[in-house]
PDB file of N, CA and C in Angstrom:
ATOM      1  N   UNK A   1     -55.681  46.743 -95.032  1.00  0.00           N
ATOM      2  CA  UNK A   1     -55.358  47.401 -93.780  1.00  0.00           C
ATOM      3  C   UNK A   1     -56.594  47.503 -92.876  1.00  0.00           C
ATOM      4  N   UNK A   2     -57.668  48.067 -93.268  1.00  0.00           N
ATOM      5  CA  UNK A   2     -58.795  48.122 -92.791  1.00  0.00           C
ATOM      6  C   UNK A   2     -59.499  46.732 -92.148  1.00  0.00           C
ATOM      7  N   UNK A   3     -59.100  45.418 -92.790  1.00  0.00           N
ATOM      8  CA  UNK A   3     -59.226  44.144 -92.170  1.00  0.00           C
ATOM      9  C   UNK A   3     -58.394  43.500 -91.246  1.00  0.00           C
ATOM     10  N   UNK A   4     -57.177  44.281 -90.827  1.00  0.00           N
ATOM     11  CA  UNK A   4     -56.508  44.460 -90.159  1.00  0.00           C
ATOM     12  C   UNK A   4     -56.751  45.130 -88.971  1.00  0.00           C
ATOM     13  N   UNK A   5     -56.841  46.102 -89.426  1.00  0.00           N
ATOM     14  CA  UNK A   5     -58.023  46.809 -88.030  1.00  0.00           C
ATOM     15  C   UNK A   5     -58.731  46.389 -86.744  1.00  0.00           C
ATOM     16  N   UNK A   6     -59.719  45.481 -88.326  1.00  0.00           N
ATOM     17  CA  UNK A   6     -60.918  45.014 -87.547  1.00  0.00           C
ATOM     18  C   UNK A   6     -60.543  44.108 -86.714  1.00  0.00           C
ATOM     19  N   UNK A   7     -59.707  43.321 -87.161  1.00  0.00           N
ATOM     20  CA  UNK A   7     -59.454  42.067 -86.284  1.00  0.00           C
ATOM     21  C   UNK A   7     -58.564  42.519 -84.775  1.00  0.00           C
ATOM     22  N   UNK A   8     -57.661  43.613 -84.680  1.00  0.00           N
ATOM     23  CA  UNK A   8     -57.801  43.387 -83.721  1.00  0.00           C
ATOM     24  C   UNK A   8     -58.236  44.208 -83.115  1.00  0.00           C
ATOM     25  N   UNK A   9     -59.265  44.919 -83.439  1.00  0.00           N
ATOM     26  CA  UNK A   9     -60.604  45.362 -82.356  1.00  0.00           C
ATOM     27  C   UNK A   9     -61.102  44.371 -81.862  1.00  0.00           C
ATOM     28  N   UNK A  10     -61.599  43.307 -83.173  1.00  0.00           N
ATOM     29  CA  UNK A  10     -61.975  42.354 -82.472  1.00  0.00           C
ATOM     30  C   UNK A  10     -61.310  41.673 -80.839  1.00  0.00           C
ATOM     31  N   UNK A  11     -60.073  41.513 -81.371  1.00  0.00           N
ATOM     32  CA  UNK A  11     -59.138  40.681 -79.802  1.00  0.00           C
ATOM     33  C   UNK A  11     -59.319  41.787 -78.973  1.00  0.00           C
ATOM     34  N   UNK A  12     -59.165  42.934 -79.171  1.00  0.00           N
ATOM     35  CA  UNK A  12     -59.077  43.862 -78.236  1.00  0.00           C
ATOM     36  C   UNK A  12     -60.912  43.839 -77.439  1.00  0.00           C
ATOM     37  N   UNK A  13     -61.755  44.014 -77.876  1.00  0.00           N
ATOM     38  CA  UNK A  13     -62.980  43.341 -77.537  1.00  0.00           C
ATOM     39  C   UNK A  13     -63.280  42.203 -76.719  1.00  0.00           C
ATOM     40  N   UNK A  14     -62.687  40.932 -77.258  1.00  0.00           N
ATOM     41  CA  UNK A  14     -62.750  39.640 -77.014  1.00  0.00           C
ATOM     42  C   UNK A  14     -61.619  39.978 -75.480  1.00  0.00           C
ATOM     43  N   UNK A  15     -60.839  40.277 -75.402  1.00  0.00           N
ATOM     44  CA  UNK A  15     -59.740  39.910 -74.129  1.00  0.00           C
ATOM     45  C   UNK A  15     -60.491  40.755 -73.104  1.00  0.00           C
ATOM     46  N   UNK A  16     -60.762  42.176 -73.370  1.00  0.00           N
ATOM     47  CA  UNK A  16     -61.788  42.725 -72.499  1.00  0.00           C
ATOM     48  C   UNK A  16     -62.160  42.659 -71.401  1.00  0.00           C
ATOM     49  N   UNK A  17     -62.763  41.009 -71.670  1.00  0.00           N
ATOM     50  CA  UNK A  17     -63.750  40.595 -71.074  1.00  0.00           C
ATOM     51  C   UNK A  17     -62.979  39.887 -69.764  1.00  0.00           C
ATOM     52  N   UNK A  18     -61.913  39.213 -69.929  1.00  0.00           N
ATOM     53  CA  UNK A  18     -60.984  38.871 -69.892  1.00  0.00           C
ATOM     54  C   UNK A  18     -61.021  39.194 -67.947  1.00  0.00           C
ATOM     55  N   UNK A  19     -60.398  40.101 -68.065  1.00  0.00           N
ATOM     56  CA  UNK A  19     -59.965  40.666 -66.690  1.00  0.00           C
ATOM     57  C   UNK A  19     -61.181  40.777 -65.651  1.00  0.00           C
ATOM     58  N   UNK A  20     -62.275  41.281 -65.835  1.00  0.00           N
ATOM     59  CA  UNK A  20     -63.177  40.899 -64.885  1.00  0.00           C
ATOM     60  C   UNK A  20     -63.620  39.849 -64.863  1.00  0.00           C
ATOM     61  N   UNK A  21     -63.835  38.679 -65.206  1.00  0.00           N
ATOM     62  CA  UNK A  21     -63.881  37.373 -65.359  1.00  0.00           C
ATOM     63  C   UNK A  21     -63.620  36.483 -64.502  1.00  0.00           C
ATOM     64  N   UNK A  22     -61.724  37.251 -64.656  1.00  0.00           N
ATOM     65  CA  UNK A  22     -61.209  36.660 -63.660  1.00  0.00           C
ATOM     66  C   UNK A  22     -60.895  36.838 -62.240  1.00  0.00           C
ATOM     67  N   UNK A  23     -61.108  38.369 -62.184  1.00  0.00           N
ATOM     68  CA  UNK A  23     -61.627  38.947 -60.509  1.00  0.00           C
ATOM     69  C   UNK A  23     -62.647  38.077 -60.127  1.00  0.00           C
ATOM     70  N   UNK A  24     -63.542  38.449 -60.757  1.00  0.00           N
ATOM     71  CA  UNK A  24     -65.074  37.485 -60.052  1.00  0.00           C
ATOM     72  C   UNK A  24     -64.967  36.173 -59.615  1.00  0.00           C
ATOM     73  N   UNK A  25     -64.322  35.409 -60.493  1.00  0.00           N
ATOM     74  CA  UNK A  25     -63.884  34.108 -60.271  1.00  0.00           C
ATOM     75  C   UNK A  25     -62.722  34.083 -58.748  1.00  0.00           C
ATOM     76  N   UNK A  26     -61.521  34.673 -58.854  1.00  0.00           N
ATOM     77  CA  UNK A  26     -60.882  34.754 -58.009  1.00  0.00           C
ATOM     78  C   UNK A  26     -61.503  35.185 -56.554  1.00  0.00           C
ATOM     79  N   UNK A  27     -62.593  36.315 -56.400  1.00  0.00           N
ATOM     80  CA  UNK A  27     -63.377  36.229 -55.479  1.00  0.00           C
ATOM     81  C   UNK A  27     -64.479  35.348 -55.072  1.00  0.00           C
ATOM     82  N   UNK A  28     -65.070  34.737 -56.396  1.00  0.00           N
ATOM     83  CA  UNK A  28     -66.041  33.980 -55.769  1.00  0.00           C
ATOM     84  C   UNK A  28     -65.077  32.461 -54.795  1.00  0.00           C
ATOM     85  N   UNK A  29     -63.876  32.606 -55.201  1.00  0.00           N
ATOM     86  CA  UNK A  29     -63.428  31.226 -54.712  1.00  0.00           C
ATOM     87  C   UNK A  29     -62.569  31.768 -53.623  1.00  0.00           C
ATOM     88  N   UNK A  30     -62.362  32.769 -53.451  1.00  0.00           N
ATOM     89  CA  UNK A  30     -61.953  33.404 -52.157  1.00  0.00           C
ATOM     90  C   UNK A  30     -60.258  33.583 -52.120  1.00  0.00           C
ATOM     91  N   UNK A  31     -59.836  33.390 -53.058  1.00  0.00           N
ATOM     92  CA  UNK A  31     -58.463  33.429 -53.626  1.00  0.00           C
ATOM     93  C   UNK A  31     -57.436  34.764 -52.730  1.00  0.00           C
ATOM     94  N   UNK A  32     -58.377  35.493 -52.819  1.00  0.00           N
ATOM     95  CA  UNK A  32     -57.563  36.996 -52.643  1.00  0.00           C
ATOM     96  C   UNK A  32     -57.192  36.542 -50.992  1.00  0.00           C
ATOM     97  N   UNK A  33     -58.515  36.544 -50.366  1.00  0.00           N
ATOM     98  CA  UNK A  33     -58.229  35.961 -48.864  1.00  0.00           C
ATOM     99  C   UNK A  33     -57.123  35.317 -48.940  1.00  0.00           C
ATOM    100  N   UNK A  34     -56.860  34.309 -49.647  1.00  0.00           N
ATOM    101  CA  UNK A  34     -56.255  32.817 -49.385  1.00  0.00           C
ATOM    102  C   UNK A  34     -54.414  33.908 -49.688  1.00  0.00           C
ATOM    103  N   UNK A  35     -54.346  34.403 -50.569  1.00  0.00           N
ATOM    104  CA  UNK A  35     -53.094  35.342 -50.779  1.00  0.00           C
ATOM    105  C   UNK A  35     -53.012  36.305 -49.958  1.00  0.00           C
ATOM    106  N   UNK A  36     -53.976  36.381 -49.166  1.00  0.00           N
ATOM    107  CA  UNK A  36     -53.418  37.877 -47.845  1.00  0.00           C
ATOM    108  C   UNK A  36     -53.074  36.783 -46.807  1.00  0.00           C
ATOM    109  N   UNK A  37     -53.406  35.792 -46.428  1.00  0.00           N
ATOM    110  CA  UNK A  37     -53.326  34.716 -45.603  1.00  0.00           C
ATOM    111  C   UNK A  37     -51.891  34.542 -45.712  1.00  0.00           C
ATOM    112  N   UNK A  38     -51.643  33.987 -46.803  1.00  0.00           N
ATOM    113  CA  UNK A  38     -50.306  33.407 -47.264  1.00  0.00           C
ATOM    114  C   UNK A  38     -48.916  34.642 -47.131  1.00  0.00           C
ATOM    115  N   UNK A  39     -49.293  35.811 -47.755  1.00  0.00           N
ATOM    116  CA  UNK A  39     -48.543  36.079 -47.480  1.00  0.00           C
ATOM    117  C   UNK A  39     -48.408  36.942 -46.056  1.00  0.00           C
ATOM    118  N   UNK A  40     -49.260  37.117 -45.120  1.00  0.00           N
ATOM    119  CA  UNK A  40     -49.488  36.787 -43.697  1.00  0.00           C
ATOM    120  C   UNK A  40     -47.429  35.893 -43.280  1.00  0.00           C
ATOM    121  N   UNK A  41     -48.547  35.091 -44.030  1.00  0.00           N
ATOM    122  CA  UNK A  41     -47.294  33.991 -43.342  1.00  0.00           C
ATOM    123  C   UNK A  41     -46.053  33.715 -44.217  1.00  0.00           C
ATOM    124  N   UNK A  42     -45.855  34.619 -44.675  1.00  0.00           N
ATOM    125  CA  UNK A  42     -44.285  35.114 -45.903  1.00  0.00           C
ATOM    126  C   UNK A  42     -43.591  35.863 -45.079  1.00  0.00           C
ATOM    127  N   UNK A  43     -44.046  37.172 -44.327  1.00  0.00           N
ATOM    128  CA  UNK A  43     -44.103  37.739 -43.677  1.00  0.00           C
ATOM    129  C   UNK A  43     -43.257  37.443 -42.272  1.00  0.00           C
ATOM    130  N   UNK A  44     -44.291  36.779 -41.955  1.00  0.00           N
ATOM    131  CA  UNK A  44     -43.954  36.479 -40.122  1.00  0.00           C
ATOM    132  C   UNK A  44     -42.932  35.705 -40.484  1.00  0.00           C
ATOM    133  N   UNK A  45     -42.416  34.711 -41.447  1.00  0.00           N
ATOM    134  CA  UNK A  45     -41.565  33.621 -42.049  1.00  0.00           C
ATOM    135  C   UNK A  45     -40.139  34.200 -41.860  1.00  0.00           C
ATOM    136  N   UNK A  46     -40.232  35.492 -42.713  1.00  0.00           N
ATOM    137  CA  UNK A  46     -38.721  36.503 -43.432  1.00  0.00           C
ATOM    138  C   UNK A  46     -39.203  37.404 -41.783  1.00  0.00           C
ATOM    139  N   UNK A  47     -39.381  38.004 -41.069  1.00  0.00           N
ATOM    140  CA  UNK A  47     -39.156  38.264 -40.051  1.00  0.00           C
ATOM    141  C   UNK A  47     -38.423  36.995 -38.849  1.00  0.00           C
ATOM    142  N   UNK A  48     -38.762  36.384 -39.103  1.00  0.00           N
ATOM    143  CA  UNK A  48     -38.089  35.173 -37.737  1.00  0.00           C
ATOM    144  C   UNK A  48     -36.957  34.680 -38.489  1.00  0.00           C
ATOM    145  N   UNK A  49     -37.044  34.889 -40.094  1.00  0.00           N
ATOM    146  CA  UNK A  49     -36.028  34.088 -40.518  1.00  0.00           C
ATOM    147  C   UNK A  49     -34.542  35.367 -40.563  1.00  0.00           C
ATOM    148  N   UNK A  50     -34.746  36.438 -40.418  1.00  0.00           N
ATOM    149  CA  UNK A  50     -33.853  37.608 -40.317  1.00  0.00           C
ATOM    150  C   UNK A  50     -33.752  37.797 -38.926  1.00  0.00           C
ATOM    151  N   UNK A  51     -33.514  36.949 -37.741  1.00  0.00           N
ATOM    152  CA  UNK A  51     -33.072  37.180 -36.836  1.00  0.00           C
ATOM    153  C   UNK A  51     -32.676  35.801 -36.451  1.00  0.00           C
ATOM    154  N   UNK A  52     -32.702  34.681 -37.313  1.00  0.00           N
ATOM    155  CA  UNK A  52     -31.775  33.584 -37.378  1.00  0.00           C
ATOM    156  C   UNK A  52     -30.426  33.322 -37.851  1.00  0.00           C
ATOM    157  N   UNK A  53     -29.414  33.033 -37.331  1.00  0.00           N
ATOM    158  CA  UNK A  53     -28.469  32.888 -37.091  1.00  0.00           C
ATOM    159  C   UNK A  53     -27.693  31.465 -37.439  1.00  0.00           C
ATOM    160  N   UNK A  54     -26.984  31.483 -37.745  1.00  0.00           N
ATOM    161  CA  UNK A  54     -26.176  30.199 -38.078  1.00  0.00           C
ATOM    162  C   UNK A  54     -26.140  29.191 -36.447  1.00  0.00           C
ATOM    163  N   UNK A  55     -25.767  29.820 -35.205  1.00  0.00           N
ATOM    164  CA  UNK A  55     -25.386  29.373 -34.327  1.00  0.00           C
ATOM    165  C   UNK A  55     -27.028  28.923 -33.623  1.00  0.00           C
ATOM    166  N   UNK A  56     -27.668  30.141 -33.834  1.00  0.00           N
ATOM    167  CA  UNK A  56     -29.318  30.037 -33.516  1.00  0.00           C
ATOM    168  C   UNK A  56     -30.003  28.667 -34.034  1.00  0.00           C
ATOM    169  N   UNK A  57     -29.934  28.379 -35.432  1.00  0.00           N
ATOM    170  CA  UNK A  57     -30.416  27.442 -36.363  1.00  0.00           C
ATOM    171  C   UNK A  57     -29.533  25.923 -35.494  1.00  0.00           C
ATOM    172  N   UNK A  58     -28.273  26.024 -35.324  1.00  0.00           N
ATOM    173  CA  UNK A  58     -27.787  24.677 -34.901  1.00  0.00           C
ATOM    174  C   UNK A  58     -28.322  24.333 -33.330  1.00  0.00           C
ATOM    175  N   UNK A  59     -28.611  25.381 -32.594  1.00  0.00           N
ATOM    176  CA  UNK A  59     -28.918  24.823 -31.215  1.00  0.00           C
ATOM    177  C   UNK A  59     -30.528  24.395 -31.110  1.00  0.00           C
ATOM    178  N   UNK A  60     -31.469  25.126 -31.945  1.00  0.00           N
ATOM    179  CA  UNK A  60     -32.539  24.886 -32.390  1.00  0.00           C
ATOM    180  C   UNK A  60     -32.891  23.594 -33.136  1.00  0.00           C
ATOM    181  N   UNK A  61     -31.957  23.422 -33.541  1.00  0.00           N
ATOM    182  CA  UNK A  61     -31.600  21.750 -34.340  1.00  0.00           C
ATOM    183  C   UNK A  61     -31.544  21.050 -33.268  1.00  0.00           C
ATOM    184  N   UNK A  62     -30.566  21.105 -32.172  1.00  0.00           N
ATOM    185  CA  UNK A  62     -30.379  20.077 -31.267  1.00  0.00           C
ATOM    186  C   UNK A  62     -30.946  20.030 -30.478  1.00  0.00           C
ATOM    187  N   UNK A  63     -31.757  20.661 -29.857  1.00  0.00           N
ATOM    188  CA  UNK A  63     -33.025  20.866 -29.069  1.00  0.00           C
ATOM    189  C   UNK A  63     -34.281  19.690 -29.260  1.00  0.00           C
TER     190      UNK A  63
END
């Protein structure tokens, strides 16, 4: 039981590390920006797309 334990202190140790790792990384590459950006434009997307219309969408087509 006791070697049981240990091991997963160990993982619990080892994963840890884990999560800041991957912040740092995600900031050094600018990621977070790149997901406020995006969904920026999720946003403005489902707003224009909730005041489109079936009849809206076809004349916009033929235009």
């Amino acid at each position: 039981m006791a070697e049981e334990e240990a091991c997963l202190f160990a993982m619990h140790l080892a994963s840890a590390s884990v999560l800041p790792m991957v912040l740092k990384l995600a900031i050094e590459l600018d990621l977070l920006e790149l997901i406020a950006t995006a969904w920026i434009a999720v946003l403005a997307f489902a707003g224009t797309a909730k005041n489109l219309t079936l009849g809206n969408l076809l004349v916009a087509l033929e235009e």
